[in-house]
N, C-alpha and C. Protein backbone atom coordinates (compact mmCIF):
# COMPACT_ATOMS: atom_id res chain seq x y z
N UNK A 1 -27.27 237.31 108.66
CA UNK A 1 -28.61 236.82 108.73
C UNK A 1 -29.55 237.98 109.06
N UNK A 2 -30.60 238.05 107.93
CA UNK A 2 -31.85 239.35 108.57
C UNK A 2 -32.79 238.60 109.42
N UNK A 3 -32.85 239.32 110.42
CA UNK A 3 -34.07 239.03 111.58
C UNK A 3 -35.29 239.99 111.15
N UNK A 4 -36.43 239.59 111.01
CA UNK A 4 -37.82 239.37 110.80
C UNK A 4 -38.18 240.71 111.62
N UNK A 5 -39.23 241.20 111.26
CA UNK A 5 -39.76 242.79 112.29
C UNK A 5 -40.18 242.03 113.69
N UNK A 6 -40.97 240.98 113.61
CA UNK A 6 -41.59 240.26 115.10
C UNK A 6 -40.73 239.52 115.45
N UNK A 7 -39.66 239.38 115.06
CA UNK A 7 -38.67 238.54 115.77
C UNK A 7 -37.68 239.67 116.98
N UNK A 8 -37.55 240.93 115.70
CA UNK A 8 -36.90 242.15 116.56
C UNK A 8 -37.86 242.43 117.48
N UNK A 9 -38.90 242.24 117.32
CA UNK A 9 -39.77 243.07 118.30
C UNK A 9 -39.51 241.96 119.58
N UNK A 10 -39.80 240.87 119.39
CA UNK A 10 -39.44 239.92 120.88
C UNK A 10 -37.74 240.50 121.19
N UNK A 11 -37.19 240.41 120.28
CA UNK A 11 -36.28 240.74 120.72
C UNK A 11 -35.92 241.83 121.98
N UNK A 12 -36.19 243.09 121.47
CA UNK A 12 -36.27 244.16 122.05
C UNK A 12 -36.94 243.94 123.67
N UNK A 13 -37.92 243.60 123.71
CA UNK A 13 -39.07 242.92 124.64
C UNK A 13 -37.93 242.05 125.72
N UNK A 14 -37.61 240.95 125.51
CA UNK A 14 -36.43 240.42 126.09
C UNK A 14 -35.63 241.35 127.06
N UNK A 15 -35.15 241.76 126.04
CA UNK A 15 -33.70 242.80 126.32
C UNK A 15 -34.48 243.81 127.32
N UNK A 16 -35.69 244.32 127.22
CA UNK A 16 -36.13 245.16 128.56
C UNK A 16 -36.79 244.23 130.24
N UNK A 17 -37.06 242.70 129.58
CA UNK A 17 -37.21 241.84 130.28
C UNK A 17 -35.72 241.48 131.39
N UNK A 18 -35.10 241.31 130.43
CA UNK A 18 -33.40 241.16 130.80
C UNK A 18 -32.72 242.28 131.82
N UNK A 19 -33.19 243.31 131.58
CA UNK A 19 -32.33 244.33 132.40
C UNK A 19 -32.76 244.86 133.48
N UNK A 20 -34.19 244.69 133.88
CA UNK A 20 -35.10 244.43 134.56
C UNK A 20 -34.53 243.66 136.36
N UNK A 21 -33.60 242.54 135.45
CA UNK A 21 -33.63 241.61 136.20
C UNK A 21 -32.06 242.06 137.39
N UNK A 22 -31.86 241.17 138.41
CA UNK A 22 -30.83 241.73 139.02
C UNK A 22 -29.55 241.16 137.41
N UNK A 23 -28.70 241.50 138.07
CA UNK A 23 -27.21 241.31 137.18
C UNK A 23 -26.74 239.92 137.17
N UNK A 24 -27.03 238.89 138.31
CA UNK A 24 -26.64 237.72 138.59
C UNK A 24 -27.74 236.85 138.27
N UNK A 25 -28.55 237.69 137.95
CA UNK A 25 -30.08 236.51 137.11
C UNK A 25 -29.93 236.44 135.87
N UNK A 26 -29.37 237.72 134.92
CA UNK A 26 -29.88 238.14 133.80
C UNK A 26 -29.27 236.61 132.84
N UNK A 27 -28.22 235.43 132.91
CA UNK A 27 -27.37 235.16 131.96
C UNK A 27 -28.00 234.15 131.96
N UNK A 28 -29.24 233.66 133.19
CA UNK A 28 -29.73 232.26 133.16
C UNK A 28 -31.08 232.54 132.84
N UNK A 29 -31.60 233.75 132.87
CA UNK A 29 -33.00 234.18 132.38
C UNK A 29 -32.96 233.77 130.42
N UNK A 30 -31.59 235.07 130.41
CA UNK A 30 -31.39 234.78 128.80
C UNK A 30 -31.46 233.60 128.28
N UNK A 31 -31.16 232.38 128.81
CA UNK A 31 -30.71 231.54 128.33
C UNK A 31 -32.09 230.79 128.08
N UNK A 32 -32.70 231.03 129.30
CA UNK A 32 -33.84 230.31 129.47
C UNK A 32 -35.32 231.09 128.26
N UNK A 33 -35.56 232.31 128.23
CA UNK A 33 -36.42 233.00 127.74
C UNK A 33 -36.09 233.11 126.34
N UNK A 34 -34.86 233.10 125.65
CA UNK A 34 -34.61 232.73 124.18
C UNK A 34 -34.23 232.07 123.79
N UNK A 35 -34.64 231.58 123.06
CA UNK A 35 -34.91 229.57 122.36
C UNK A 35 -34.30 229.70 121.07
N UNK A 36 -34.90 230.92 120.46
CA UNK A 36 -34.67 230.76 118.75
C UNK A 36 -33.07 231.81 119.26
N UNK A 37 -32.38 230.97 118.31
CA UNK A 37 -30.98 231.48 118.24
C UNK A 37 -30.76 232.85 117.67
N UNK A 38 -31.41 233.32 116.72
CA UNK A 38 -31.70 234.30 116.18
C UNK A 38 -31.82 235.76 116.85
N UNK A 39 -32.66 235.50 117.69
CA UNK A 39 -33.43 236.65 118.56
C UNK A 39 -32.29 236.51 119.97
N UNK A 40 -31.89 235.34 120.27
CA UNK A 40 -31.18 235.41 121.43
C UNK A 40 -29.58 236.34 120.70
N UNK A 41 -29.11 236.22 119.44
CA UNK A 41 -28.17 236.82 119.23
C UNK A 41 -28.62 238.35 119.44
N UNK A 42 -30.02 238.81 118.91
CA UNK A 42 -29.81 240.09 118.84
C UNK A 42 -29.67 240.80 120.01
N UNK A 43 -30.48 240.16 121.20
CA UNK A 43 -30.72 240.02 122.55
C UNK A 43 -29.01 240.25 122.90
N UNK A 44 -28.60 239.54 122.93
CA UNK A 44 -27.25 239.80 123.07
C UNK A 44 -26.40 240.98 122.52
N UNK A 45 -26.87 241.31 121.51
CA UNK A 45 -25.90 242.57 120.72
C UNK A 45 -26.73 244.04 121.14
N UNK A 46 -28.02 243.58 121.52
CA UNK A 46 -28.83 244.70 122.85
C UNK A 46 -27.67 245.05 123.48
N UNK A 47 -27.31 243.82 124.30
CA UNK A 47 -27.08 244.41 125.69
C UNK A 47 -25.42 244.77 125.64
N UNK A 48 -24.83 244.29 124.65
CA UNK A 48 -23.56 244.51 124.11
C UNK A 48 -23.52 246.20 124.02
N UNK A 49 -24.42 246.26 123.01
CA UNK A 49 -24.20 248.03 123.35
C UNK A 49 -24.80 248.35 123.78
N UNK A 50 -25.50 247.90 124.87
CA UNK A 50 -26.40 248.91 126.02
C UNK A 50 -24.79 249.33 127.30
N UNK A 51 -24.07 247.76 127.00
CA UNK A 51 -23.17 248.08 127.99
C UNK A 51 -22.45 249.31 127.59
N UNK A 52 -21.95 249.11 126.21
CA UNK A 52 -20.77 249.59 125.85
C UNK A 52 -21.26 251.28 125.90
N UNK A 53 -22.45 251.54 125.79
CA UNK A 53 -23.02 252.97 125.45
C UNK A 53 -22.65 253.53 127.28
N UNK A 54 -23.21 252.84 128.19
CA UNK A 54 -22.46 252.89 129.94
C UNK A 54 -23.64 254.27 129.87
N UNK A 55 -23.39 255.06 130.69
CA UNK A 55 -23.82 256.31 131.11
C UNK A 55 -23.16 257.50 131.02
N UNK A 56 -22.78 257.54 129.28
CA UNK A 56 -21.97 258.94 128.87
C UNK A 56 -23.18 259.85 128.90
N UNK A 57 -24.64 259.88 129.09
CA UNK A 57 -25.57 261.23 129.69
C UNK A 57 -24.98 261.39 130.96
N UNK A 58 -24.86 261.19 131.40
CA UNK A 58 -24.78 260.82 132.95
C UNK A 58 -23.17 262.02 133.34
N UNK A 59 -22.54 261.79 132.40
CA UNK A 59 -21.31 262.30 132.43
C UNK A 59 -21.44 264.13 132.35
N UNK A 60 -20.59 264.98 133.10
CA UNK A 60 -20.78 266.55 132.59
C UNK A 60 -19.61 266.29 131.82
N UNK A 61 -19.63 267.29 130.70
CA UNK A 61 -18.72 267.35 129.59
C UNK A 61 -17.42 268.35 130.32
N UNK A 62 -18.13 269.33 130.89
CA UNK A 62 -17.48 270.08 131.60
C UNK A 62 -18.11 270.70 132.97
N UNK A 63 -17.29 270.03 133.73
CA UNK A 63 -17.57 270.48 135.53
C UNK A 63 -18.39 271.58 135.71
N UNK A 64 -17.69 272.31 135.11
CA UNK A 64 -17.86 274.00 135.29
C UNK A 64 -19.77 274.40 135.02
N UNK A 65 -19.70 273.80 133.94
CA UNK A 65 -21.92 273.57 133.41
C UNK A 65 -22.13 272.79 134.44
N UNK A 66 -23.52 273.08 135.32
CA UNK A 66 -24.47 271.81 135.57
C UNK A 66 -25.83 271.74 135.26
N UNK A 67 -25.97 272.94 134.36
CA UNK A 67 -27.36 272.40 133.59
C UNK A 67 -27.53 273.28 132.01
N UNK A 68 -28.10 272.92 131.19
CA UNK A 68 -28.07 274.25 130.33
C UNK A 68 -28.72 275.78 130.51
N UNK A 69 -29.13 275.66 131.35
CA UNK A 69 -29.33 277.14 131.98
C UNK A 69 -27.70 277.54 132.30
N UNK A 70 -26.77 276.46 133.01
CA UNK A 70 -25.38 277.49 133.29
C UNK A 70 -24.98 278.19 132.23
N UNK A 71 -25.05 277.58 130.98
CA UNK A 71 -24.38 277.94 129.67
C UNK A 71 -25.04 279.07 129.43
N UNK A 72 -26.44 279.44 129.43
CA UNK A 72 -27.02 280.63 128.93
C UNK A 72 -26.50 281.76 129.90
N UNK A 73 -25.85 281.60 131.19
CA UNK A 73 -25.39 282.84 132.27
C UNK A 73 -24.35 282.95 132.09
N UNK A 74 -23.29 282.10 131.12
CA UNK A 74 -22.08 282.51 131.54
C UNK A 74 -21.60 283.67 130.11
């Protein structure tokens, strides 16, 4: 099924509404704030890979770097 540009756009909107929220609110907010099935799926496949993406920035690739300035000294 294609979702509509203003449908993604609530969508999106949601999904920053949603994460916003504590962790133990977010499943009754969702439920409550998207009506059209549509937008609540994409809403859902947001946060599907918002999870799944986690905080690999967050991660050093290697210990040894802690910023890109290390890389230019070594």
């Amino acid at each position: 099924m294609e979702i509509t540009a203003d449908k993604l756009q609530r969508a999106k909107a949601l999904f920053d509404e949603v994460l916003q929220r504590p962790t133990g609110e977010r499943a009754s907010f969702r439920a409550a704030a998207c009506t059209e099935s549509d937008v609540r799926e994409q809403v859902e496949l947001l946060l599907l890979n918002h999870e799944r993406a986690g905080s690999f920035l967050g991660k050093l690739v290697n210990p040894k770097f802690h910023s890109p300035l290390d890389l230019e000294l070594s």
